[in-house]
N, C-alpha and C. Protein backbone atom coordinates (compact mmCIF):
# COMPACT_ATOMS: atom_id res chain seq x y z
N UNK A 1 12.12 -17.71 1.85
CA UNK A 1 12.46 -17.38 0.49
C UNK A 1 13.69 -16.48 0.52
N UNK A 2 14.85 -17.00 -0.12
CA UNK A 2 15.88 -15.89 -0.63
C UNK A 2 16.00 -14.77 -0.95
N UNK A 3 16.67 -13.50 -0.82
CA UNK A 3 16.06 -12.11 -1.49
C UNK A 3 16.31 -12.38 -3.11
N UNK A 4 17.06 -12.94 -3.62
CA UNK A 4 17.35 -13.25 -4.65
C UNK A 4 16.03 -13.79 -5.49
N UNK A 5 15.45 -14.51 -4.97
CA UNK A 5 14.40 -15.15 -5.45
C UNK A 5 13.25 -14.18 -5.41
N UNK A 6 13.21 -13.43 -3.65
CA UNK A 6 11.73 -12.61 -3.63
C UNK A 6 12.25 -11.98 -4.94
N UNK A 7 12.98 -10.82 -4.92
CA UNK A 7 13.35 -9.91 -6.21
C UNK A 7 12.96 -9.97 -7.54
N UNK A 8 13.44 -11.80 -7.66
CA UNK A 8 12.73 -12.40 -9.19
C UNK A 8 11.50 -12.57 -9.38
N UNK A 9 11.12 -12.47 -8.71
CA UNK A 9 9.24 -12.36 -8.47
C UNK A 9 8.48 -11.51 -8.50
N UNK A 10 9.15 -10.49 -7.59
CA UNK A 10 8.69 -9.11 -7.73
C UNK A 10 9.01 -8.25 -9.17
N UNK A 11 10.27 -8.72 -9.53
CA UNK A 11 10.39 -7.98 -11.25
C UNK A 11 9.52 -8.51 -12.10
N UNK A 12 9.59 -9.72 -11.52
CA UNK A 12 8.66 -10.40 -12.69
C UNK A 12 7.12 -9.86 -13.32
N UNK A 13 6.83 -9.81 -11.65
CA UNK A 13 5.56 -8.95 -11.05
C UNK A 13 5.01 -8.10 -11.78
N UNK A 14 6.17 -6.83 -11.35
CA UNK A 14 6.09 -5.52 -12.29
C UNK A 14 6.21 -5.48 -13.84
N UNK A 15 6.49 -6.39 -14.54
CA UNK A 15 6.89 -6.62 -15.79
C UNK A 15 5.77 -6.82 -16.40
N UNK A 16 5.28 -7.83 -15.87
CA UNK A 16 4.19 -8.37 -16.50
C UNK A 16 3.11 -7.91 -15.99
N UNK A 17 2.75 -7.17 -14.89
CA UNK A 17 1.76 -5.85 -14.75
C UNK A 17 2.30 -4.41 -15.44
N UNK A 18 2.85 -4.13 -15.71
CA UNK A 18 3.58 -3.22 -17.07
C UNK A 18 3.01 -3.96 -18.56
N UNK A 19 3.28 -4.30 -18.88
CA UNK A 19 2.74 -4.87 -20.38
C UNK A 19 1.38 -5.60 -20.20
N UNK A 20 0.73 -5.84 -19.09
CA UNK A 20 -1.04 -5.55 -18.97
C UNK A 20 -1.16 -4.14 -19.11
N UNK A 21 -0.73 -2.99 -18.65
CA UNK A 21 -1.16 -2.00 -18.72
C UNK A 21 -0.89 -1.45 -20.50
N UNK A 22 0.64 -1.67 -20.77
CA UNK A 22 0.53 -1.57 -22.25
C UNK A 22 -0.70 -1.77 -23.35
N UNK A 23 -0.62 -3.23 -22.60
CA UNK A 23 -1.95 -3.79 -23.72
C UNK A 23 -3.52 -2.82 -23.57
N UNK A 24 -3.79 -3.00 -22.29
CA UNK A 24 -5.15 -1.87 -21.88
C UNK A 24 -4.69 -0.29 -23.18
N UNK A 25 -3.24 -0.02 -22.84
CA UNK A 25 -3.64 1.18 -23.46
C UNK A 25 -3.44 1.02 -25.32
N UNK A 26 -2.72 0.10 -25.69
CA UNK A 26 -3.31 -0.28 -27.06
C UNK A 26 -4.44 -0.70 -27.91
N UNK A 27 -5.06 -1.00 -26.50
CA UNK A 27 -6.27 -1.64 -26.92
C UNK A 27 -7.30 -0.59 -26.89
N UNK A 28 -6.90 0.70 -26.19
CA UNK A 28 -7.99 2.27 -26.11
C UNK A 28 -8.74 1.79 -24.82
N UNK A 29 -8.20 1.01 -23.94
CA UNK A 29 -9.31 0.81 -22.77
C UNK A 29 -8.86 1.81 -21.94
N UNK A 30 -10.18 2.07 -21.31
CA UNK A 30 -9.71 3.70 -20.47
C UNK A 30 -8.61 3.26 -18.89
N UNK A 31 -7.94 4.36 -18.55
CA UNK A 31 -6.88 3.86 -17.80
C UNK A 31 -7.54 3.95 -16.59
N UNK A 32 -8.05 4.86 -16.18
CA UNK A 32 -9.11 5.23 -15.02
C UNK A 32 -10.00 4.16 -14.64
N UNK A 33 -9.89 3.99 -13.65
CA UNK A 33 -10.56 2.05 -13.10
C UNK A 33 -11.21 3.32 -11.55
N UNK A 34 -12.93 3.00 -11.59
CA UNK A 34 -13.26 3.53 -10.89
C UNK A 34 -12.83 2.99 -9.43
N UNK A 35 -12.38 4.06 -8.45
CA UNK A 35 -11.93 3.05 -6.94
C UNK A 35 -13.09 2.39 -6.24
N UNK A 36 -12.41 1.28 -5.23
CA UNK A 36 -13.60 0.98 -4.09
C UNK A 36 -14.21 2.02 -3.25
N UNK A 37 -13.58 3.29 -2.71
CA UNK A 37 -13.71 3.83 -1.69
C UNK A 37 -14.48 5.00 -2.14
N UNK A 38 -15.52 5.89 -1.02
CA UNK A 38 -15.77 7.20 -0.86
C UNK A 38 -15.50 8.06 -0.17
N UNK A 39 -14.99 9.69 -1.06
CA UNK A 39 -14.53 10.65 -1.07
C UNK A 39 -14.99 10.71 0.79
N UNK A 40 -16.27 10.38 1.69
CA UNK A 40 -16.54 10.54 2.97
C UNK A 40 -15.38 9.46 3.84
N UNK A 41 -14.79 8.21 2.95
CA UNK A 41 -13.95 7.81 3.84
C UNK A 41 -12.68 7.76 3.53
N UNK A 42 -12.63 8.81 2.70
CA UNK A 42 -11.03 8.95 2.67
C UNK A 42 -11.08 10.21 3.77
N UNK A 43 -11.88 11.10 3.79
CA UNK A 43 -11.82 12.15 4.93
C UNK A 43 -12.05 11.59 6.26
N UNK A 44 -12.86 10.54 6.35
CA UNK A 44 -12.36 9.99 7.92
C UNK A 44 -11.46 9.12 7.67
N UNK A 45 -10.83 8.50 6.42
CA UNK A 45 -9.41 7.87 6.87
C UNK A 45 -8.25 9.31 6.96
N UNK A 46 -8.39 10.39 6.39
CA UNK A 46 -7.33 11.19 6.67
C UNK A 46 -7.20 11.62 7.88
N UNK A 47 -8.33 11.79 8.94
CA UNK A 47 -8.32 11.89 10.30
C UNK A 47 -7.72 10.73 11.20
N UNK A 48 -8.08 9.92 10.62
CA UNK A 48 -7.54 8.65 11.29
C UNK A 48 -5.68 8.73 10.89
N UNK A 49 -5.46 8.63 10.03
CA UNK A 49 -3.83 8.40 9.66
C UNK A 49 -3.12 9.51 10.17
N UNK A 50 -3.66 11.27 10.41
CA UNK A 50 -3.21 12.09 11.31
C UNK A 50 -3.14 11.23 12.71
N UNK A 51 -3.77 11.10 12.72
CA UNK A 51 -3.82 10.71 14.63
C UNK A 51 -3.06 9.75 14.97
N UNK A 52 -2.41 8.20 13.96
CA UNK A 52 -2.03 7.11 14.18
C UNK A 52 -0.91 7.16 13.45
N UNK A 53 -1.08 7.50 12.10
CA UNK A 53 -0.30 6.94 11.04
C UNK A 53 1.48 7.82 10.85
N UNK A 54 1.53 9.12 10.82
CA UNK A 54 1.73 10.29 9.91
C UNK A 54 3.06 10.40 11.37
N UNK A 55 2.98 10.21 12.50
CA UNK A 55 4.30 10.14 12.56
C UNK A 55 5.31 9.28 12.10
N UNK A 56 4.99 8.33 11.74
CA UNK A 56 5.96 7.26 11.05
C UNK A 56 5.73 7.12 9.52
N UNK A 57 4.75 7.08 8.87
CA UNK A 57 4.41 7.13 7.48
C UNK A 57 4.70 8.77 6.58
N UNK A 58 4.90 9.87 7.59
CA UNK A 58 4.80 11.00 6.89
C UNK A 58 3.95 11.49 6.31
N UNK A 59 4.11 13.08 5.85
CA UNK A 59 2.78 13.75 5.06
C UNK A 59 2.80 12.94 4.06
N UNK A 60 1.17 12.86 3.69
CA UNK A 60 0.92 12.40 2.25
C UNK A 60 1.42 11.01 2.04
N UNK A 61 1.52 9.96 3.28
CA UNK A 61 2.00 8.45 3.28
C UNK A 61 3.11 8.52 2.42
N UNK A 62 4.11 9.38 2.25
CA UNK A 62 5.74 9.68 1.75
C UNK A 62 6.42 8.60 2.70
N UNK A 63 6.29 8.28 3.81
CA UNK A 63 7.44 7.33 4.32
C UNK A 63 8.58 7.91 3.92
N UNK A 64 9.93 6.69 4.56
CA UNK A 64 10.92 7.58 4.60
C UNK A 64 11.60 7.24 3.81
N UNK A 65 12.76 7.88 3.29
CA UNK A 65 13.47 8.19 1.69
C UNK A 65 14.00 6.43 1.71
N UNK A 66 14.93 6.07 2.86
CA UNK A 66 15.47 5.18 2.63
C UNK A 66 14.82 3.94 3.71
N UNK A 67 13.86 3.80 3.38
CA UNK A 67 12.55 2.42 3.17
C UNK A 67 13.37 1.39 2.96
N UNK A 68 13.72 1.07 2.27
CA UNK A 68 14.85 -0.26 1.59
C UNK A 68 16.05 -0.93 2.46
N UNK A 69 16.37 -0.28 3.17
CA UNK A 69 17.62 -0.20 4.14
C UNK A 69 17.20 -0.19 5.79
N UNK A 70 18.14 -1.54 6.32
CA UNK A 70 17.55 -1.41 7.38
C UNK A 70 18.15 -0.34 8.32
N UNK A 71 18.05 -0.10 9.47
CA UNK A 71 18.34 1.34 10.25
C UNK A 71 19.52 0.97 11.32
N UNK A 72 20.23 1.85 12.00
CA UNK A 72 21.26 1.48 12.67
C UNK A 72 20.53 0.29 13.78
N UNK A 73 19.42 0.47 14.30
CA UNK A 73 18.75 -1.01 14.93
C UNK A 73 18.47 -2.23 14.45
N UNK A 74 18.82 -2.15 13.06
CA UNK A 74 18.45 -3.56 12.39
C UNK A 74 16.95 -3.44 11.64
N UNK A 75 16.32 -2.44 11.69
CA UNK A 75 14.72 -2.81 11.17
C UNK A 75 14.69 -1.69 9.82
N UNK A 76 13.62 -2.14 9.28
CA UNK A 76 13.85 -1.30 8.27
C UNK A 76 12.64 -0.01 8.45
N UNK A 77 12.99 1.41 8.17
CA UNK A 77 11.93 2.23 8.64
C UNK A 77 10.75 1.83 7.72
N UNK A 78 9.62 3.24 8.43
CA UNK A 78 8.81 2.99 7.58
C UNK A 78 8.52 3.16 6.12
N UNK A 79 7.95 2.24 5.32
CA UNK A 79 7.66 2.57 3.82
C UNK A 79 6.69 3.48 3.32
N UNK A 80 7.21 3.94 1.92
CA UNK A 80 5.59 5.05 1.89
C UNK A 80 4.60 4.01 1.31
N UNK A 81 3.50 4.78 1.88
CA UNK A 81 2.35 4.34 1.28
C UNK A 81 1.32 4.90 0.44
N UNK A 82 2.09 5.82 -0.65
CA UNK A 82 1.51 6.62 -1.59
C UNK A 82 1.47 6.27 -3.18
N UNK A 83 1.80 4.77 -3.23
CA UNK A 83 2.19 3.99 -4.57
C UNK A 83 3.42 3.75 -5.04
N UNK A 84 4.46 4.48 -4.19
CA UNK A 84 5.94 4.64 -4.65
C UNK A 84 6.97 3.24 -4.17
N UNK A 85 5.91 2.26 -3.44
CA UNK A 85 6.42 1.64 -2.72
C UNK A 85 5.86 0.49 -3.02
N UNK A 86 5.88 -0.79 -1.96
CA UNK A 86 5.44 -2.07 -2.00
C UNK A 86 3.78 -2.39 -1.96
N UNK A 87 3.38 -1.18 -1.42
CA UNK A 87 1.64 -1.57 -0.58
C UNK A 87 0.88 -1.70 -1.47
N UNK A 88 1.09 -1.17 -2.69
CA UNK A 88 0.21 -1.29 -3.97
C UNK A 88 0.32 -3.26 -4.34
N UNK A 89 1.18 -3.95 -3.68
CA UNK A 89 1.46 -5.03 -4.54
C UNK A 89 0.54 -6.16 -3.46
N UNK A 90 -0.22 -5.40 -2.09
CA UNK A 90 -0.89 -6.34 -1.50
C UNK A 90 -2.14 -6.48 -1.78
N UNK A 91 -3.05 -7.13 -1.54
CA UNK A 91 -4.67 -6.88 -1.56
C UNK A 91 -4.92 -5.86 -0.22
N UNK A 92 -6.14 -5.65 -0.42
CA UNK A 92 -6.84 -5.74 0.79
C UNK A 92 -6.96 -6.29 1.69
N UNK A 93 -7.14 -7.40 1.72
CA UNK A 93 -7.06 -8.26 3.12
C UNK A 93 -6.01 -8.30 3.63
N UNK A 94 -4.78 -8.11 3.20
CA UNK A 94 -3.34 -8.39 3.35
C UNK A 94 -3.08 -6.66 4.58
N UNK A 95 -3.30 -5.91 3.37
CA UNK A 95 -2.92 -3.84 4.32
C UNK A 95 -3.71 -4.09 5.12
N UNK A 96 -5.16 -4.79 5.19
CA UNK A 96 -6.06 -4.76 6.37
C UNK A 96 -5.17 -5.49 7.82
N UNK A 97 -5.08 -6.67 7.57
CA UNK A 97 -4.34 -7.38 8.43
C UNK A 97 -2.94 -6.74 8.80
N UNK A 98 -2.26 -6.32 7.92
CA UNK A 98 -1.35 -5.25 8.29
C UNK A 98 -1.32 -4.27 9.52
N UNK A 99 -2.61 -3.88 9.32
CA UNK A 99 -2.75 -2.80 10.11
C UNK A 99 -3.30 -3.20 11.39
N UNK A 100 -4.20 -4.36 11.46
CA UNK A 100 -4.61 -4.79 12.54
C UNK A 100 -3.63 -5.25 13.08
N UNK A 101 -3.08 -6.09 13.33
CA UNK A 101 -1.72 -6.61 13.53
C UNK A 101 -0.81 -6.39 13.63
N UNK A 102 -0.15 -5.35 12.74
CA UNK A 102 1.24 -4.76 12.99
C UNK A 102 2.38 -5.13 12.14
N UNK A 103 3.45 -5.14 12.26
CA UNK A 103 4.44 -5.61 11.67
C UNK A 103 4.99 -6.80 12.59
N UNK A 104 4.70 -6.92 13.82
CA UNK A 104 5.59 -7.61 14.44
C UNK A 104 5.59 -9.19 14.40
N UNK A 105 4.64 -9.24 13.96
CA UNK A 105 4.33 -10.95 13.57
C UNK A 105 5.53 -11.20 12.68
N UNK A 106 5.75 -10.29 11.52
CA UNK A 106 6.24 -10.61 10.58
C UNK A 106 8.04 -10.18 10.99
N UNK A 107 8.31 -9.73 12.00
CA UNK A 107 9.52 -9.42 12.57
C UNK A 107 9.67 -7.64 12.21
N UNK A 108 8.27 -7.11 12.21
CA UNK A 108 8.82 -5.76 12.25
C UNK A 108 8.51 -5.10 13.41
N UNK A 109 8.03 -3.37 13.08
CA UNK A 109 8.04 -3.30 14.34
C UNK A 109 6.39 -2.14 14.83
N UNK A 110 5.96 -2.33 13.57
CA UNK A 110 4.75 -1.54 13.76
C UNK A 110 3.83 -2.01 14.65
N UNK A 111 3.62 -1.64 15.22
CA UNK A 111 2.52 -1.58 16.38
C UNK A 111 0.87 -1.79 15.64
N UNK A 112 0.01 -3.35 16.23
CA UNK A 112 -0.88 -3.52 15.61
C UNK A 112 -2.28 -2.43 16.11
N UNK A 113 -3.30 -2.00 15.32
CA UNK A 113 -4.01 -1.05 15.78
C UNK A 113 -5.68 -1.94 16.17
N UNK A 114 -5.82 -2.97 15.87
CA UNK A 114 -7.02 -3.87 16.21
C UNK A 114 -7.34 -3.53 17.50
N UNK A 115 -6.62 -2.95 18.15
CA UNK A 115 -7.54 -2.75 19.49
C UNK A 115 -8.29 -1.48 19.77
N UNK A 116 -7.16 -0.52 18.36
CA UNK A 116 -7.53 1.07 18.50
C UNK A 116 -9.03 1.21 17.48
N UNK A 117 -8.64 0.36 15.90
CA UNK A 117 -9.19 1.10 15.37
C UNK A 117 -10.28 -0.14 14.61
N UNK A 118 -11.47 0.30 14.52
CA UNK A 118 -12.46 -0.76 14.22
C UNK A 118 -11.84 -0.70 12.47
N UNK A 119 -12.29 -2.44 11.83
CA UNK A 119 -12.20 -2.41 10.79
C UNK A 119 -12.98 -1.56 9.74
N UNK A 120 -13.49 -0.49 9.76
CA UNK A 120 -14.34 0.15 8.90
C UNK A 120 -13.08 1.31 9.45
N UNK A 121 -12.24 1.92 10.26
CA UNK A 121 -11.41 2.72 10.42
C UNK A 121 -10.46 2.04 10.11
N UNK A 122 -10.09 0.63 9.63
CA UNK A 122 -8.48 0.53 8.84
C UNK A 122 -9.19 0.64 7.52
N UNK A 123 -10.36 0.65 6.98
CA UNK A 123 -10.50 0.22 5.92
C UNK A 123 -10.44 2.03 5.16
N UNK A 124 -10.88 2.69 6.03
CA UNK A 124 -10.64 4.64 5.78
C UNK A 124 -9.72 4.80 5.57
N UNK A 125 -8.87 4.43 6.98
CA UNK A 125 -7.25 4.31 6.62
C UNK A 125 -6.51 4.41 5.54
N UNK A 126 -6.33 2.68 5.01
CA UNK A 126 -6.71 2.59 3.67
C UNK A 126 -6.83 3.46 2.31
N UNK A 127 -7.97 3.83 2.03
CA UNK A 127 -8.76 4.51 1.25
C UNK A 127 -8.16 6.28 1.24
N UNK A 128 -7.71 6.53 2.42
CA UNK A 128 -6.86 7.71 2.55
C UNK A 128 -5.82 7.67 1.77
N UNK A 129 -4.96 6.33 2.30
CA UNK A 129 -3.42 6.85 1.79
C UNK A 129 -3.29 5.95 -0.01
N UNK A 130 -4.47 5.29 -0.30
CA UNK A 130 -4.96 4.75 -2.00
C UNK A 130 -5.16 6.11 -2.49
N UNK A 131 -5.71 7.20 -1.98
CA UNK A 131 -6.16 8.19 -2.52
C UNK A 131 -4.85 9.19 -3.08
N UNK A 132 -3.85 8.66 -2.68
CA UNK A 132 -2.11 9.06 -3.20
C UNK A 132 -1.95 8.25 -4.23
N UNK A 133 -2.42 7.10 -4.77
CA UNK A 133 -1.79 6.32 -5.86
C UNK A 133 -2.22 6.74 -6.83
N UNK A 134 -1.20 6.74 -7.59
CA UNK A 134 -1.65 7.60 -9.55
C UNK A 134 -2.91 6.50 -10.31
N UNK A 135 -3.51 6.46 -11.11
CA UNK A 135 -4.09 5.80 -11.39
C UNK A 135 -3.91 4.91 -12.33
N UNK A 136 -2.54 4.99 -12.82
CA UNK A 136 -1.73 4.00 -13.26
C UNK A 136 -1.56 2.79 -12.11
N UNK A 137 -1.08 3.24 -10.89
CA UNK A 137 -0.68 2.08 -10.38
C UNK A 137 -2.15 1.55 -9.39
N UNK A 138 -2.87 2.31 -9.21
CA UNK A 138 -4.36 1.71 -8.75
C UNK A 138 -5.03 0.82 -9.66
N UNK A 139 -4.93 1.11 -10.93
CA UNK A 139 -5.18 0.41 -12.24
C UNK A 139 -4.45 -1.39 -11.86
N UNK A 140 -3.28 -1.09 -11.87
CA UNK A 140 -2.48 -2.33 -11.63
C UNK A 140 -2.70 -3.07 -10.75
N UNK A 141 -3.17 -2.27 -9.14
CA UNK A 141 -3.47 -3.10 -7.90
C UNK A 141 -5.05 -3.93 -8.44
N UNK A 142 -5.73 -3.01 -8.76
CA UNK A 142 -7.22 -3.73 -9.16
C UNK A 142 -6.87 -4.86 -10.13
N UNK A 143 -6.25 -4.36 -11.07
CA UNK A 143 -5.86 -5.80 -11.74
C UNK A 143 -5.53 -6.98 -10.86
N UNK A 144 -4.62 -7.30 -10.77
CA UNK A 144 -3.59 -8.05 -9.87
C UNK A 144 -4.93 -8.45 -8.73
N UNK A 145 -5.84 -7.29 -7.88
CA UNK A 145 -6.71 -8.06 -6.87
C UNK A 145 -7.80 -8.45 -7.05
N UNK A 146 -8.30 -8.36 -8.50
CA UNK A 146 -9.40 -8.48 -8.66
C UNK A 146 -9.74 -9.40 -9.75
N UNK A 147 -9.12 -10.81 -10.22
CA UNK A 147 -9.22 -11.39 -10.79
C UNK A 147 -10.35 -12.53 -11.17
């Protein structure tokens, strides 16, 4: 796919998950969409993303300013993963496989953790760095994954 094209897709994306959220709030539906996860595994995903994540993702899954741009090696650094970014626009199964796997399938360069970390520790993971998304845009991911 062209970037030209991904782009049109992705605006599209946001557009029309923007005016779902409009409508929710014209309509008085509450914005607050209870999460999947518990407060016990976002504290063992925050242990986990110290130990694995947080040199490359940064405090608070901030990633780095210029995410968008690839680096004098050709790759692009890491993205945040605090809602400010793309990760809100995957499912679950998608950040899961992410993480098991890595980037490199996909030509990046993250290192897959399936050997480190059992799936109930990507799924903390996870649930750690969701626990950064406003509830505007958690609102939107549940939409969008939960159809």
């Amino acid at each position: 796919m062209d970037n030209r094209r991904y782009w049109r897709i992705a605006v599209t994306g946001f557009l029309v998950s923007g005016i779902f959220g409009l409508i929710q709030v014209a309509a008085g539906e509450e914005s607050a969409i209870a999460r999947w996860y518990t407060g016990q595994q976002v504290e063992q995903g925050k242990t986990l993303y110290l130990a694995h994540c947080i040199a490359c993702h940064n405090q608070q899954a901030t990633g780095t300013t210029e995410w968008r741009r690839t680096g004098a090696d050709g790759n692009y650094p890491p993205p945040p993963l605090n809602g400010t970014a793309h990760a809100w626009h995957h499912a679950l199964s998608v950040l899961e496989r992410s993480i098991a796997q890595g980037g490199v399938p996909n030509g990046g360069v993250m290192p897959g953790f399936a050997a480190t970390l059992s799936q109930q520790e990507i799924r903390a993971t996870i649930a750690y760095f969701q626990s950064f998304w406003p509830d505007e845009i958690y609102a939107r991911w549940h939409a969008i994954n939960n159809r």
